[in-house]
Protein backbone atom coordinates (compact mmCIF):
# COMPACT_ATOMS: atom_id res chain seq x y z
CA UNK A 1 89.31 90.16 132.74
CA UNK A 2 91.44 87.84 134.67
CA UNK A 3 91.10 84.04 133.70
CA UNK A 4 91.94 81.07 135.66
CA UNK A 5 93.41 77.49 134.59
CA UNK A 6 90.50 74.70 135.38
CA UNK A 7 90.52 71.03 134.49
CA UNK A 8 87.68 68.79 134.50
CA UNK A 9 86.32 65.80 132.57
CA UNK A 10 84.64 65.62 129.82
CA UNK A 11 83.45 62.51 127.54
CA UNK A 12 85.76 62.16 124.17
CA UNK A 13 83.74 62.44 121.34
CA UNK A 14 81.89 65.67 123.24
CA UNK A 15 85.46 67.24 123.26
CA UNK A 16 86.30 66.47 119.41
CA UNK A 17 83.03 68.10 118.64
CA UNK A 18 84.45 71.13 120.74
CA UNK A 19 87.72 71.17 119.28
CA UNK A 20 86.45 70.87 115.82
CA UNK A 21 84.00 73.92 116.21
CA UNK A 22 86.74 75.89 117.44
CA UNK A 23 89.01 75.06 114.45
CA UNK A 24 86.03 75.67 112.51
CA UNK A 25 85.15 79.40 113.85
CA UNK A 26 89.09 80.43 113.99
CA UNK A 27 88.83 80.27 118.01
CA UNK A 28 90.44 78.28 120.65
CA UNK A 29 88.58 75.83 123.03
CA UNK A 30 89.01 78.23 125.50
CA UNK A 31 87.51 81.01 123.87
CA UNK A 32 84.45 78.79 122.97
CA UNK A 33 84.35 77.17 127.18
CA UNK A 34 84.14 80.66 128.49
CA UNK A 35 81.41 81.34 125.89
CA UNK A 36 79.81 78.22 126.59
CA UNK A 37 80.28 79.21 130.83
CA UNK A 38 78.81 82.83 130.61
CA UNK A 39 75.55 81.33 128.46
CA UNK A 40 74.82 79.07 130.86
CA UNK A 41 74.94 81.09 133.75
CA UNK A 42 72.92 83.96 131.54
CA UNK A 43 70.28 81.40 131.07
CA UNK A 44 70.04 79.98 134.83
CA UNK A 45 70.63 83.44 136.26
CA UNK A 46 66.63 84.35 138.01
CA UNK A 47 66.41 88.44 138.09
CA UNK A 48 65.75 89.60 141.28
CA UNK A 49 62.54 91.61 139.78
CA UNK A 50 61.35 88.15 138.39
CA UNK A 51 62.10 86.72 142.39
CA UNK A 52 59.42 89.97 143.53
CA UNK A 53 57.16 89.86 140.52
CA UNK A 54 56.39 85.83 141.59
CA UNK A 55 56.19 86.08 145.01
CA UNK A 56 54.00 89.48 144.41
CA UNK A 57 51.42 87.03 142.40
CA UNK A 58 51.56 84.27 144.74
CA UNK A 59 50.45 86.50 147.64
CA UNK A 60 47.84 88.18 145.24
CA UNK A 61 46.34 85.05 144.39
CA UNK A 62 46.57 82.89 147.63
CA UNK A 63 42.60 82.30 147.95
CA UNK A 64 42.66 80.95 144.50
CA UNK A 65 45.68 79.03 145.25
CA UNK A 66 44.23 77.52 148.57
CA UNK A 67 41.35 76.91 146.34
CA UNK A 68 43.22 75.28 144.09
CA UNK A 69 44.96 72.96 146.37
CA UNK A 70 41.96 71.30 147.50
């Protein structure tokens, strides 16, 4: 996989944590940032069936919805 060099900011005592896990777990920063990177994005990523499944519903259920709303 190709990498690329970043920089960014991060508050001190957040990046002694980080440096001390990695010493910790035998890994580099890096190792754990990339971890850290694909995690988050697992965890915000919305499947596509998920998108249809919703939207699916929401039409289903519009009356109730309308209902709802008043």
């Amino acid at each position: 996989m190709a990498t690329i060099k970043i920089s960014s900011k991060v508050e001190a005592e957040g990046w002694e944590e980080l440096r001390l896990r990695a010493k910790e777990s035998n890994q580099n920063v890096s190792d754990l940032l990339t971890e850290a990177i694909s995690d988050y994005l697992q965890r915000r990523r919305v499947r596509p069936d998920l998108l249809e499944h919703l939207s699916d519903s929401m039409t289903e259920n519009d009356e109730l919805g309308q209902l709802l709303a008043k």
